[in-house]
PDB file of N, CA and C in Angstrom:
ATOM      1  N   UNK A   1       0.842  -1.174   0.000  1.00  0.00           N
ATOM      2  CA  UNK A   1       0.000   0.000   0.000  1.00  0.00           C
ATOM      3  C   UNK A   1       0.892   1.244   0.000  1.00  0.00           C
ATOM      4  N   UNK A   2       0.877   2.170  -0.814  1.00  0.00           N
ATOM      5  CA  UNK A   2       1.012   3.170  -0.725  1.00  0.00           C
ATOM      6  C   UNK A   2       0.980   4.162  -0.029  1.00  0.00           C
ATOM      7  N   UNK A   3       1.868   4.921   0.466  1.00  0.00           N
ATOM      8  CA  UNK A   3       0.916   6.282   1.632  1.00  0.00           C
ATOM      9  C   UNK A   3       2.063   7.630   0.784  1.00  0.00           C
ATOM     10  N   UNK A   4       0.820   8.745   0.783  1.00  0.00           N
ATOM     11  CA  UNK A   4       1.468  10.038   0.612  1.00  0.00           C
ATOM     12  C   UNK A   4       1.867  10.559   1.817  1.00  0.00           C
ATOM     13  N   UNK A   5       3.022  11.025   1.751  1.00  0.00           N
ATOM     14  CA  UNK A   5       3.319  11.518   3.057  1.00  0.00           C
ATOM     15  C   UNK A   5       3.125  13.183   3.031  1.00  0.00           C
ATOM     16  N   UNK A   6       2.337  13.837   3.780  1.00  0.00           N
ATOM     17  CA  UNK A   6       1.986  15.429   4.091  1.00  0.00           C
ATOM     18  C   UNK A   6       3.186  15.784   4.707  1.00  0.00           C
ATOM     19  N   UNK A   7       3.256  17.124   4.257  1.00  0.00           N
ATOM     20  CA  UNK A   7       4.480  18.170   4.363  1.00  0.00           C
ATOM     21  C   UNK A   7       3.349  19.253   5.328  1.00  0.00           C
ATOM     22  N   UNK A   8       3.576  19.293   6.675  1.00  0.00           N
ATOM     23  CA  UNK A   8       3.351  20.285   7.471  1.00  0.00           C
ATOM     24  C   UNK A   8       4.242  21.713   7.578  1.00  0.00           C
ATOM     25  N   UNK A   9       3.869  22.896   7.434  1.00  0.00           N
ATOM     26  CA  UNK A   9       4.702  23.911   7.582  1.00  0.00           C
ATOM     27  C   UNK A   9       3.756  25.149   8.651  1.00  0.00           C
ATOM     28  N   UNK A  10       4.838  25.309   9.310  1.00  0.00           N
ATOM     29  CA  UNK A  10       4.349  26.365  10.273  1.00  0.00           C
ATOM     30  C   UNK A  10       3.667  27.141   9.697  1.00  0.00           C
ATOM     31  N   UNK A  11       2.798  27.601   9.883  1.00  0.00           N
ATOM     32  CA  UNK A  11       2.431  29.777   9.055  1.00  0.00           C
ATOM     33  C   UNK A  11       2.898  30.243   9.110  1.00  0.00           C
ATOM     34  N   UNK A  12       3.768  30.590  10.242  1.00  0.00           N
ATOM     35  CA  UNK A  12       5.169  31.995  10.217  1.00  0.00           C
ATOM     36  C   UNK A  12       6.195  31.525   9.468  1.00  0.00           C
ATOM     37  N   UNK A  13       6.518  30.155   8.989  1.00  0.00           N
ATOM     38  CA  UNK A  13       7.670  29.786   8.116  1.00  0.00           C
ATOM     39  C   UNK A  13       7.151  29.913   6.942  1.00  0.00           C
ATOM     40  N   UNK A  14       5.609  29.714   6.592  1.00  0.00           N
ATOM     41  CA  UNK A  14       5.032  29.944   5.430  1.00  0.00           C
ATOM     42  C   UNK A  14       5.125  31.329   4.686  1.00  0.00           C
ATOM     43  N   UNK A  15       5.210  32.329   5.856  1.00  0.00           N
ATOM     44  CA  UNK A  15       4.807  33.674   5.579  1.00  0.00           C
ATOM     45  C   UNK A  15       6.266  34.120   5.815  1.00  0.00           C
ATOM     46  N   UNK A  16       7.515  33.599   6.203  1.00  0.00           N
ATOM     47  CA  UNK A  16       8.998  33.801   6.275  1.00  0.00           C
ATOM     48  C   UNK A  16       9.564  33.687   4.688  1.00  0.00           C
ATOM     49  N   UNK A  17       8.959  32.618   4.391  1.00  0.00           N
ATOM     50  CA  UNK A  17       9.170  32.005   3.018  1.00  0.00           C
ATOM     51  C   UNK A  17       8.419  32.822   1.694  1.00  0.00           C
ATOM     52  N   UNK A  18       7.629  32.998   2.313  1.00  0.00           N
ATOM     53  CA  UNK A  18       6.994  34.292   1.074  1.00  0.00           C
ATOM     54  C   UNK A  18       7.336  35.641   1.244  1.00  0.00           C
ATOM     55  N   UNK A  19       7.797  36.095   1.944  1.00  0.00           N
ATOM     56  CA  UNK A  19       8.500  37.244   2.176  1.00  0.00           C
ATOM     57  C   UNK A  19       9.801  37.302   1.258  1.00  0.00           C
ATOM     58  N   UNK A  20      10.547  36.497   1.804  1.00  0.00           N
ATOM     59  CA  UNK A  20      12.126  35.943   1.399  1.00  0.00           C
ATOM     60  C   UNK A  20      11.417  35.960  -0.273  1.00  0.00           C
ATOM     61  N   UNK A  21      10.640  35.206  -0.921  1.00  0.00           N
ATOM     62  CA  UNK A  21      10.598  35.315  -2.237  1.00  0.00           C
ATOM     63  C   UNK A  21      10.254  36.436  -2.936  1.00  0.00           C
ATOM     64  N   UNK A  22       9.599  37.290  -2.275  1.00  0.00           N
ATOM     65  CA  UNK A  22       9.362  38.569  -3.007  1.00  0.00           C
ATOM     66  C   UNK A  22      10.242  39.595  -2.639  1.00  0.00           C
ATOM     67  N   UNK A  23      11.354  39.339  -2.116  1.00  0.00           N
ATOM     68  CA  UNK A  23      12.607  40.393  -1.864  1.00  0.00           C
ATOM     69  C   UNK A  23      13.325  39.808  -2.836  1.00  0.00           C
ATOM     70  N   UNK A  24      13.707  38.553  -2.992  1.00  0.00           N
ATOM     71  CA  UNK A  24      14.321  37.736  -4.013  1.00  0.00           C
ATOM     72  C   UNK A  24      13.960  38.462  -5.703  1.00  0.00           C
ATOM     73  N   UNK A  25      12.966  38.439  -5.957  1.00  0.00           N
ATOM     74  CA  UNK A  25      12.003  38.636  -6.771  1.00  0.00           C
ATOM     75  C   UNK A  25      12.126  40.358  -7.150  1.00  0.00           C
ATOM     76  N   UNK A  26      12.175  40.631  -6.227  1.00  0.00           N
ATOM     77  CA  UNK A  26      12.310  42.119  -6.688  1.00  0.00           C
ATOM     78  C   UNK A  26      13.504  42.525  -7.023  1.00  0.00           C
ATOM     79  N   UNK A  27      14.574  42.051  -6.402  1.00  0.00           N
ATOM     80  CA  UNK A  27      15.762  42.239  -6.421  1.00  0.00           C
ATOM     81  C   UNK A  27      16.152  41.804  -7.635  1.00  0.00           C
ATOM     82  N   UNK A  28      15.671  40.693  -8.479  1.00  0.00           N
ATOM     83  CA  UNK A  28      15.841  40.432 -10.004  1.00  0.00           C
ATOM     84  C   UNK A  28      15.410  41.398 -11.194  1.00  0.00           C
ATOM     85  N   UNK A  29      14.374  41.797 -10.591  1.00  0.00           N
ATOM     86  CA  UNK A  29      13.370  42.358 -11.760  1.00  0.00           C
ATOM     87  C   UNK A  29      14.210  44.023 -11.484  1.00  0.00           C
ATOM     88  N   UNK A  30      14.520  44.367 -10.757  1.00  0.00           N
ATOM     89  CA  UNK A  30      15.225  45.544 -10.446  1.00  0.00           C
ATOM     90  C   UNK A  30      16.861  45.267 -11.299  1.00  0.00           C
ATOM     91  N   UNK A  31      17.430  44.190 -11.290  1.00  0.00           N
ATOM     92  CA  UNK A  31      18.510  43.988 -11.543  1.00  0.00           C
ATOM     93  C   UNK A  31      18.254  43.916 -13.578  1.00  0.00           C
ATOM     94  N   UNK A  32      17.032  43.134 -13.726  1.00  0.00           N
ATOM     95  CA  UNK A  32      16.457  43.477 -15.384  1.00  0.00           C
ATOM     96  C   UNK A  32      16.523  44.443 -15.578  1.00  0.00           C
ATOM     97  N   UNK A  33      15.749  45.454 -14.991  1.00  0.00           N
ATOM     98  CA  UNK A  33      15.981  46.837 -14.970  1.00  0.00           C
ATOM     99  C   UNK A  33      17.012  47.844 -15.689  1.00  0.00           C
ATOM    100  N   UNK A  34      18.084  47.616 -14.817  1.00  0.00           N
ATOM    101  CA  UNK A  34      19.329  48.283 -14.542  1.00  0.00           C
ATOM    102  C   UNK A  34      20.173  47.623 -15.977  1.00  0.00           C
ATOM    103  N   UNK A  35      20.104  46.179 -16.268  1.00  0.00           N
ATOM    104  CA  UNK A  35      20.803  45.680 -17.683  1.00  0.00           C
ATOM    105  C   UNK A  35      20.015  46.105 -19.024  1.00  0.00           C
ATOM    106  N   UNK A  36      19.497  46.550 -18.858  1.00  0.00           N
ATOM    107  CA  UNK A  36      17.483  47.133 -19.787  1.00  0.00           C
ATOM    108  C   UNK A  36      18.197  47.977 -19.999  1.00  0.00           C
ATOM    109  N   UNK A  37      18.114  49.172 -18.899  1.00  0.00           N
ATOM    110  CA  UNK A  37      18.529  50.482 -19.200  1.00  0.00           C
ATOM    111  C   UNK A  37      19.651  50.938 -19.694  1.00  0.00           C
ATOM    112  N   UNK A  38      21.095  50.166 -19.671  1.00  0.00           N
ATOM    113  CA  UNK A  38      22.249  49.939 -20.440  1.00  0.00           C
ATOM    114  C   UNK A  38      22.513  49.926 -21.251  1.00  0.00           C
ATOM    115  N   UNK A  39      21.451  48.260 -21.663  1.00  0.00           N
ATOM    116  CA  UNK A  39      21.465  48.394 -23.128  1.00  0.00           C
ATOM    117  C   UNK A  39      20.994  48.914 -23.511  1.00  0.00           C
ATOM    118  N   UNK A  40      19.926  49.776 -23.824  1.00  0.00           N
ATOM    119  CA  UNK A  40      19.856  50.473 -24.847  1.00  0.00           C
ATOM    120  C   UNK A  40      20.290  52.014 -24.711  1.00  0.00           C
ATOM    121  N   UNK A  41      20.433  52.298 -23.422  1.00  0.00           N
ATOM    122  CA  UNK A  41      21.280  53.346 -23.250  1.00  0.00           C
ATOM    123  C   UNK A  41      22.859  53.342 -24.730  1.00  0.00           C
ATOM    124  N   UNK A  42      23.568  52.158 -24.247  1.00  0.00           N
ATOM    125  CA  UNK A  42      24.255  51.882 -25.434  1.00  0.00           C
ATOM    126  C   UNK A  42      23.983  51.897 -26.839  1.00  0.00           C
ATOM    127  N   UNK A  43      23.466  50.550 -26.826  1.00  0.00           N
ATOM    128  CA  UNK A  43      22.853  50.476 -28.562  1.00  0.00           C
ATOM    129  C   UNK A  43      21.910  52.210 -28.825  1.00  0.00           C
ATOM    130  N   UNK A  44      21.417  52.919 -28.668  1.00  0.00           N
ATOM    131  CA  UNK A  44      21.234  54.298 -29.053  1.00  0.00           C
ATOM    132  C   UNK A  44      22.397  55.385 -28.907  1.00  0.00           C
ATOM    133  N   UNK A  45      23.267  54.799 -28.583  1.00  0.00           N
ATOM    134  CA  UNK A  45      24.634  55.387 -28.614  1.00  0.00           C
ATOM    135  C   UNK A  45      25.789  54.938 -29.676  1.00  0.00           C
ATOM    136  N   UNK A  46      25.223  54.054 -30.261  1.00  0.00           N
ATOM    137  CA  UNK A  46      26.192  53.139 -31.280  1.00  0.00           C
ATOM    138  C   UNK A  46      27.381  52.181 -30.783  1.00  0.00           C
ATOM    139  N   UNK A  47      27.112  51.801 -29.407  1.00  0.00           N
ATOM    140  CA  UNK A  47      28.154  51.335 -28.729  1.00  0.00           C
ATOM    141  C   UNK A  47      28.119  50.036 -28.333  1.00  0.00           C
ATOM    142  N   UNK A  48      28.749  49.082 -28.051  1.00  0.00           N
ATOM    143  CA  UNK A  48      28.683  47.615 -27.635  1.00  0.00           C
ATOM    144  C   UNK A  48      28.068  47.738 -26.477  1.00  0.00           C
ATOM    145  N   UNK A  49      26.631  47.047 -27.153  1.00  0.00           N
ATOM    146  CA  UNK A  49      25.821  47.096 -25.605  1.00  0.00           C
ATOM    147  C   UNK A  49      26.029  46.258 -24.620  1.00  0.00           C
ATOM    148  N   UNK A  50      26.965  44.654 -25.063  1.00  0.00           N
ATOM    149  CA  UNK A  50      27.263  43.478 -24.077  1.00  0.00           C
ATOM    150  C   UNK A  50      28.136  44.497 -23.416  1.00  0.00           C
ATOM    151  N   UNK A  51      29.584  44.925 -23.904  1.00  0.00           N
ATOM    152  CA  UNK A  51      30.408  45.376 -23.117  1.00  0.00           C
ATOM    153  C   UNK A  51      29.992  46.767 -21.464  1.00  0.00           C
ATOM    154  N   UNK A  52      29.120  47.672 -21.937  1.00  0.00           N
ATOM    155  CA  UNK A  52      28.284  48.074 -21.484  1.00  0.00           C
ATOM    156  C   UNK A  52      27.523  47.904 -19.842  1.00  0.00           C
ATOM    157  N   UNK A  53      26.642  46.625 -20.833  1.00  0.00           N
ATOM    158  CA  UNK A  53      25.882  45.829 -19.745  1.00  0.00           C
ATOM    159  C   UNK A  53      27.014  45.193 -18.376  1.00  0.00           C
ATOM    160  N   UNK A  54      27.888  44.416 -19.259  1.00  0.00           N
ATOM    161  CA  UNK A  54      28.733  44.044 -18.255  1.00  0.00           C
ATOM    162  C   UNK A  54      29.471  44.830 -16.933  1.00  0.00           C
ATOM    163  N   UNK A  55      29.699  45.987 -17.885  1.00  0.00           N
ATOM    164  CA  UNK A  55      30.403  46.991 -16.464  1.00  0.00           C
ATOM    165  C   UNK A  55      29.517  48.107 -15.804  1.00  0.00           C
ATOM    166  N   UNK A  56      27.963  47.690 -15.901  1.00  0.00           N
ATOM    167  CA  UNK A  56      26.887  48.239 -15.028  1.00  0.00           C
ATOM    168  C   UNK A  56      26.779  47.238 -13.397  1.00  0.00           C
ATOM    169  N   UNK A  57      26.924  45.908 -14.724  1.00  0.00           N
ATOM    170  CA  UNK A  57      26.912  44.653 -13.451  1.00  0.00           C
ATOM    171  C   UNK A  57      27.529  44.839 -12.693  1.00  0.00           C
ATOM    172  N   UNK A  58      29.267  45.288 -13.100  1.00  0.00           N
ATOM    173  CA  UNK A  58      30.775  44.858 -12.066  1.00  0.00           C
ATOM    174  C   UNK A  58      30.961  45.903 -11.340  1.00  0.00           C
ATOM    175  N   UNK A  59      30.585  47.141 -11.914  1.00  0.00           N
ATOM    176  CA  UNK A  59      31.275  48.649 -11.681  1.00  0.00           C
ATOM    177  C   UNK A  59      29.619  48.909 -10.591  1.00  0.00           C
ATOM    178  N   UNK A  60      29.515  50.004 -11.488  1.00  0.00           N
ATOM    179  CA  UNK A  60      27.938  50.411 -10.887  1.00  0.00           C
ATOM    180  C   UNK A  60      27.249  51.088 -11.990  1.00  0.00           C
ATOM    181  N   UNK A  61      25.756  50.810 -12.067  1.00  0.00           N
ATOM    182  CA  UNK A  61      25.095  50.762 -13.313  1.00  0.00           C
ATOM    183  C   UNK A  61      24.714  52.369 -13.634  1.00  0.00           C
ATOM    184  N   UNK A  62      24.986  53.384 -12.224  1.00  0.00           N
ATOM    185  CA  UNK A  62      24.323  54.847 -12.131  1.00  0.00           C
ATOM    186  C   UNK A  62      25.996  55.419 -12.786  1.00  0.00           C
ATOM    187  N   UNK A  63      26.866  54.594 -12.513  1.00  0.00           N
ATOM    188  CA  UNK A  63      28.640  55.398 -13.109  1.00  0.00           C
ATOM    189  C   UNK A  63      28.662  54.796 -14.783  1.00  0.00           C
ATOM    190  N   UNK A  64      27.575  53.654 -14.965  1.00  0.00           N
ATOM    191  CA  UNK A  64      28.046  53.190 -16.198  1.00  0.00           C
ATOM    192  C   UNK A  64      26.929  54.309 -17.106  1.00  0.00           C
ATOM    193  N   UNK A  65      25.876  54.505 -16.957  1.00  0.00           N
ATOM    194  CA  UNK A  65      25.044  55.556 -17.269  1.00  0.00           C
ATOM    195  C   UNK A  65      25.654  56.779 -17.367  1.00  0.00           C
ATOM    196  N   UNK A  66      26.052  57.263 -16.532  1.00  0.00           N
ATOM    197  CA  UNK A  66      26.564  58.609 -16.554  1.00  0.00           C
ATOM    198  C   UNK A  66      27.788  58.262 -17.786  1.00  0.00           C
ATOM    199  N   UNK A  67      28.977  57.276 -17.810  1.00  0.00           N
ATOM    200  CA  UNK A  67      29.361  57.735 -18.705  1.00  0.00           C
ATOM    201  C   UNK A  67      29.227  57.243 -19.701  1.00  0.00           C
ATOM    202  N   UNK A  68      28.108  56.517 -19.928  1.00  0.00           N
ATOM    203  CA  UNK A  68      27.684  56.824 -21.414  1.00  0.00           C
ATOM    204  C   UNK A  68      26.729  57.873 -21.707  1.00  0.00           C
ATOM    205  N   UNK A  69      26.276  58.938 -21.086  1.00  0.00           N
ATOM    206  CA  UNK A  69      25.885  60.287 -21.242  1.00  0.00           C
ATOM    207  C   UNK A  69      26.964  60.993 -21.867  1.00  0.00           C
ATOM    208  N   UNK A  70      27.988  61.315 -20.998  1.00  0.00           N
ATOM    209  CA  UNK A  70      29.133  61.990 -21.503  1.00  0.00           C
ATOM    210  C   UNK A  70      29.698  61.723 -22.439  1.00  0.00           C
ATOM    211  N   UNK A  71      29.819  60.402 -22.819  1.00  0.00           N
ATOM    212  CA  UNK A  71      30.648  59.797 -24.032  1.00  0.00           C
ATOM    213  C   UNK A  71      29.873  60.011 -25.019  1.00  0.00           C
ATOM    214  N   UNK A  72      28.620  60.134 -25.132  1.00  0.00           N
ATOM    215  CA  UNK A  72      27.840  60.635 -26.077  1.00  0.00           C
ATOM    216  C   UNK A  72      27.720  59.338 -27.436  1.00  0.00           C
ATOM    217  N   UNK A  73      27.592  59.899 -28.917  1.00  0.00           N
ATOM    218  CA  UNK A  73      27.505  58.980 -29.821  1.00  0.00           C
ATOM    219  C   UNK A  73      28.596  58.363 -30.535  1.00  0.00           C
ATOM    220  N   UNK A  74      28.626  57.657 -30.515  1.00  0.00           N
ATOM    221  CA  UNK A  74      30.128  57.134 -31.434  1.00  0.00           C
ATOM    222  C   UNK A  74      30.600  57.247 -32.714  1.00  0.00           C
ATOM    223  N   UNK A  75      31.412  57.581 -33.304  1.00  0.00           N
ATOM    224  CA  UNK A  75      32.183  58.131 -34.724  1.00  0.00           C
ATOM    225  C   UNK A  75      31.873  56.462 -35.330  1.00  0.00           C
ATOM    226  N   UNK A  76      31.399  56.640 -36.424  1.00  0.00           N
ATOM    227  CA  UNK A  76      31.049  56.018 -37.346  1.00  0.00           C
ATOM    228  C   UNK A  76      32.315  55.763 -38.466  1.00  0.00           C
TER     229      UNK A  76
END
Protein backbone atom coordinates (compact mmCIF):
# COMPACT_ATOMS: atom_id res chain seq x y z
CA UNK A 1 0.00 0.00 0.00
CA UNK A 2 1.01 3.17 -0.73
CA UNK A 3 0.92 6.28 1.63
CA UNK A 4 1.47 10.04 0.61
CA UNK A 5 3.32 11.52 3.06
CA UNK A 6 1.99 15.43 4.09
CA UNK A 7 4.48 18.17 4.36
CA UNK A 8 3.35 20.28 7.47
CA UNK A 9 4.70 23.91 7.58
CA UNK A 10 4.35 26.37 10.27
CA UNK A 11 2.43 29.78 9.06
CA UNK A 12 5.17 32.00 10.22
CA UNK A 13 7.67 29.79 8.12
CA UNK A 14 5.03 29.94 5.43
CA UNK A 15 4.81 33.67 5.58
CA UNK A 16 9.00 33.80 6.27
CA UNK A 17 9.17 32.01 3.02
CA UNK A 18 6.99 34.29 1.07
CA UNK A 19 8.50 37.24 2.18
CA UNK A 20 12.13 35.94 1.40
CA UNK A 21 10.60 35.31 -2.24
CA UNK A 22 9.36 38.57 -3.01
CA UNK A 23 12.61 40.39 -1.86
CA UNK A 24 14.32 37.74 -4.01
CA UNK A 25 12.00 38.64 -6.77
CA UNK A 26 12.31 42.12 -6.69
CA UNK A 27 15.76 42.24 -6.42
CA UNK A 28 15.84 40.43 -10.00
CA UNK A 29 13.37 42.36 -11.76
CA UNK A 30 15.23 45.54 -10.45
CA UNK A 31 18.51 43.99 -11.54
CA UNK A 32 16.46 43.48 -15.38
CA UNK A 33 15.98 46.84 -14.97
CA UNK A 34 19.33 48.28 -14.54
CA UNK A 35 20.80 45.68 -17.68
CA UNK A 36 17.48 47.13 -19.79
CA UNK A 37 18.53 50.48 -19.20
CA UNK A 38 22.25 49.94 -20.44
CA UNK A 39 21.46 48.39 -23.13
CA UNK A 40 19.86 50.47 -24.85
CA UNK A 41 21.28 53.35 -23.25
CA UNK A 42 24.25 51.88 -25.43
CA UNK A 43 22.85 50.48 -28.56
CA UNK A 44 21.23 54.30 -29.05
CA UNK A 45 24.63 55.39 -28.61
CA UNK A 46 26.19 53.14 -31.28
CA UNK A 47 28.15 51.34 -28.73
CA UNK A 48 28.68 47.62 -27.63
CA UNK A 49 25.82 47.10 -25.60
CA UNK A 50 27.26 43.48 -24.08
CA UNK A 51 30.41 45.38 -23.12
CA UNK A 52 28.28 48.07 -21.48
CA UNK A 53 25.88 45.83 -19.75
CA UNK A 54 28.73 44.04 -18.26
CA UNK A 55 30.40 46.99 -16.46
CA UNK A 56 26.89 48.24 -15.03
CA UNK A 57 26.91 44.65 -13.45
CA UNK A 58 30.78 44.86 -12.07
CA UNK A 59 31.27 48.65 -11.68
CA UNK A 60 27.94 50.41 -10.89
CA UNK A 61 25.10 50.76 -13.31
CA UNK A 62 24.32 54.85 -12.13
CA UNK A 63 28.64 55.40 -13.11
CA UNK A 64 28.05 53.19 -16.20
CA UNK A 65 25.04 55.56 -17.27
CA UNK A 66 26.56 58.61 -16.55
CA UNK A 67 29.36 57.74 -18.71
CA UNK A 68 27.68 56.82 -21.41
CA UNK A 69 25.89 60.29 -21.24
CA UNK A 70 29.13 61.99 -21.50
CA UNK A 71 30.65 59.80 -24.03
CA UNK A 72 27.84 60.63 -26.08
CA UNK A 73 27.51 58.98 -29.82
CA UNK A 74 30.13 57.13 -31.43
CA UNK A 75 32.18 58.13 -34.72
CA UNK A 76 31.05 56.02 -37.35
Amino acid sequence: MLSIAHIVIDPKVAEALLYLFSVVATLALIYLIRIHIAYKMAKNRHRDPLGWVLLSLFVSALLTWIILLIAGDAKK
